[in-house]
C-alpha atoms as a PDB file:
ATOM      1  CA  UNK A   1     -16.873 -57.615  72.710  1.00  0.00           C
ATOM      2  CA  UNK A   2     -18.536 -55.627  75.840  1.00  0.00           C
ATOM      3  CA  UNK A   3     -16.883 -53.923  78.255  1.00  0.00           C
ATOM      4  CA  UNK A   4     -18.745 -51.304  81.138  1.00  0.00           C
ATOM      5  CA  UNK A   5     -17.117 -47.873  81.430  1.00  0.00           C
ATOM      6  CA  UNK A   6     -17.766 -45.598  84.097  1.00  0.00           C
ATOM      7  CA  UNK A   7     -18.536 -42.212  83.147  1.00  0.00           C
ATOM      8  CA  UNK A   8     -19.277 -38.816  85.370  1.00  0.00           C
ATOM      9  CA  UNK A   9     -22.939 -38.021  84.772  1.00  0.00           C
ATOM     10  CA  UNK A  10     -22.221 -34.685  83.140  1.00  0.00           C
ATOM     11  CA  UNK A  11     -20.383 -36.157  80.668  1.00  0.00           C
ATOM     12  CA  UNK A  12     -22.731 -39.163  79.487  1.00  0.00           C
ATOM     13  CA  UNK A  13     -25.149 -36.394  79.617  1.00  0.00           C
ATOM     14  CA  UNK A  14     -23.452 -33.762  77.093  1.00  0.00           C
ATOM     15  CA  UNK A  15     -22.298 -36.914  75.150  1.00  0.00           C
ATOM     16  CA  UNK A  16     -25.634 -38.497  74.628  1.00  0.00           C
ATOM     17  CA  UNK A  17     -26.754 -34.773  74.104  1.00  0.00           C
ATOM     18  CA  UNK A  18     -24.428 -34.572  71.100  1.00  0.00           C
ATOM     19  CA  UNK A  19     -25.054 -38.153  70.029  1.00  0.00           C
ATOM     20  CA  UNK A  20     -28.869 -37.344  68.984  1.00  0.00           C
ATOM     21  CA  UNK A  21     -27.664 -34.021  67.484  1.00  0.00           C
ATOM     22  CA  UNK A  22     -25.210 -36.010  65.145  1.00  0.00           C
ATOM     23  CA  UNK A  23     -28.022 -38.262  64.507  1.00  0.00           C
ATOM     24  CA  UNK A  24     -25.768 -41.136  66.439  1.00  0.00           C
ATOM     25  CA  UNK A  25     -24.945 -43.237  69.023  1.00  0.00           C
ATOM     26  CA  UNK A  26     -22.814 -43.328  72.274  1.00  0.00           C
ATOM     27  CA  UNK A  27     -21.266 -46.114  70.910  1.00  0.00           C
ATOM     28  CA  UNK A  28     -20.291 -44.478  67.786  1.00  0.00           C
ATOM     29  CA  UNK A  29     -19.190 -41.525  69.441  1.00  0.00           C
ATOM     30  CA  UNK A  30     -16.581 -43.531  71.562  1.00  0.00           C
ATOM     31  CA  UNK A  31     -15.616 -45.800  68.839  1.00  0.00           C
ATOM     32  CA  UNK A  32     -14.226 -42.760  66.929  1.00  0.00           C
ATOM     33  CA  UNK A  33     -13.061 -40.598  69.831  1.00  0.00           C
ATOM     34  CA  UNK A  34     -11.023 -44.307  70.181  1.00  0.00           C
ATOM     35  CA  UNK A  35      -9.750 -44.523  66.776  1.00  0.00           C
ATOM     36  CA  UNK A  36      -8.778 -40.590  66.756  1.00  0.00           C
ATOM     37  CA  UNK A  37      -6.557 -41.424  69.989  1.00  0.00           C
ATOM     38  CA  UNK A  38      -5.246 -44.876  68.339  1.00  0.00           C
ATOM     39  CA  UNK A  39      -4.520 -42.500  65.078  1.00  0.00           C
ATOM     40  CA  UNK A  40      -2.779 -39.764  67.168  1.00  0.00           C
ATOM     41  CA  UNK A  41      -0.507 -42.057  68.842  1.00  0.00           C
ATOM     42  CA  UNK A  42       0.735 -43.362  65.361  1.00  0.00           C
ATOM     43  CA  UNK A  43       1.543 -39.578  63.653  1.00  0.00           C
ATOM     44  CA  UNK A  44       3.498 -38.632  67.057  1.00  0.00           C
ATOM     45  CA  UNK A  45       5.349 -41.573  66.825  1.00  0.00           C
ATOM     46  CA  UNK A  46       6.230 -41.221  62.860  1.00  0.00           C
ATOM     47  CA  UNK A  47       6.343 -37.802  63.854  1.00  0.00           C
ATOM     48  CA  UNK A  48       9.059 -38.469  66.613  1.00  0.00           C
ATOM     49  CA  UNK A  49      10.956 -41.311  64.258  1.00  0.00           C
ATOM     50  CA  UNK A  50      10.942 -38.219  61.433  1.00  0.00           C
ATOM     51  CA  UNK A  51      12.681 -35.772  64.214  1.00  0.00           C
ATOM     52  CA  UNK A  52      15.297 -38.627  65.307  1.00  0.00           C
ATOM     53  CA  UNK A  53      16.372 -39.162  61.434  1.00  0.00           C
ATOM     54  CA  UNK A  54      16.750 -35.266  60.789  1.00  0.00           C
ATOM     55  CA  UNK A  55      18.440 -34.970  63.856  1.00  0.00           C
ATOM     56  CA  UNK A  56      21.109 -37.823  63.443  1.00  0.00           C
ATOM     57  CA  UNK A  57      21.553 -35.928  59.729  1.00  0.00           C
ATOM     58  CA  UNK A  58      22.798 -36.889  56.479  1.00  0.00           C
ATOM     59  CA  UNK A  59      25.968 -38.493  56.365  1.00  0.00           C
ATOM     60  CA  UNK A  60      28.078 -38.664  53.343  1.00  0.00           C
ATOM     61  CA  UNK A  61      31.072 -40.819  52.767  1.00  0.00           C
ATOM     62  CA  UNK A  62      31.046 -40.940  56.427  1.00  0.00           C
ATOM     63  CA  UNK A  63      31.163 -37.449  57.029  1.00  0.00           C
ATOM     64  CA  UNK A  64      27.684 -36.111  58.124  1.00  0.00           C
ATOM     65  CA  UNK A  65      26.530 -33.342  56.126  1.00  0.00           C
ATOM     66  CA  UNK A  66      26.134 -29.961  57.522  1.00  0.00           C
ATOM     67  CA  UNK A  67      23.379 -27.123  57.650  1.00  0.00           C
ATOM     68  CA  UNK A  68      25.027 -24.395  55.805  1.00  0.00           C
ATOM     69  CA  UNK A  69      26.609 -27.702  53.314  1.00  0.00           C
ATOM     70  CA  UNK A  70      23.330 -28.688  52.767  1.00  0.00           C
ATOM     71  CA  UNK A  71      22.290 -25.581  51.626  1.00  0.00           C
ATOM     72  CA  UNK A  72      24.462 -24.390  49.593  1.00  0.00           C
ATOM     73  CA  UNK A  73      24.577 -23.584  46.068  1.00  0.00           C
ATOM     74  CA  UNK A  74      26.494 -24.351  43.762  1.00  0.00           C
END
């Protein structure tokens, strides 16, 4: 599909810049700068899901485990 994006002249220039020094093109470049955005989103969220469960804690017959519980040895 095409779409037009509007980009500051400095910036098409330094992109287009480092699209022939990559041996690329524009489109390329965008398409991944895309998918590393798309990709980011997804590890902060699993990131964020991955906080929430160690925060909520382990929870034993009912009882949620504790820090020092958790680490001790027996």
């Amino acid at each position: 599909m095409k779409t037009t994006i509007d980009l500051p002249d400095e910036l098409l220039h330094r992109v287009k810049i480092l699209a022939a020094q990559r041996q690329t093109t524009l489109k390329e470049l965008v398409l991944a700068g895309l998918d590393w955005v798309l990709q980011s989103e997804v590890a902060a969220s699993r990131r964020d899901e991955a906080m929430d469960r160690l925060k909520r804690g382990l929870h034993l017959a009912g009882k949620p485990l504790g820090r020092q519980e958790a680490h001790e040895r027996r």
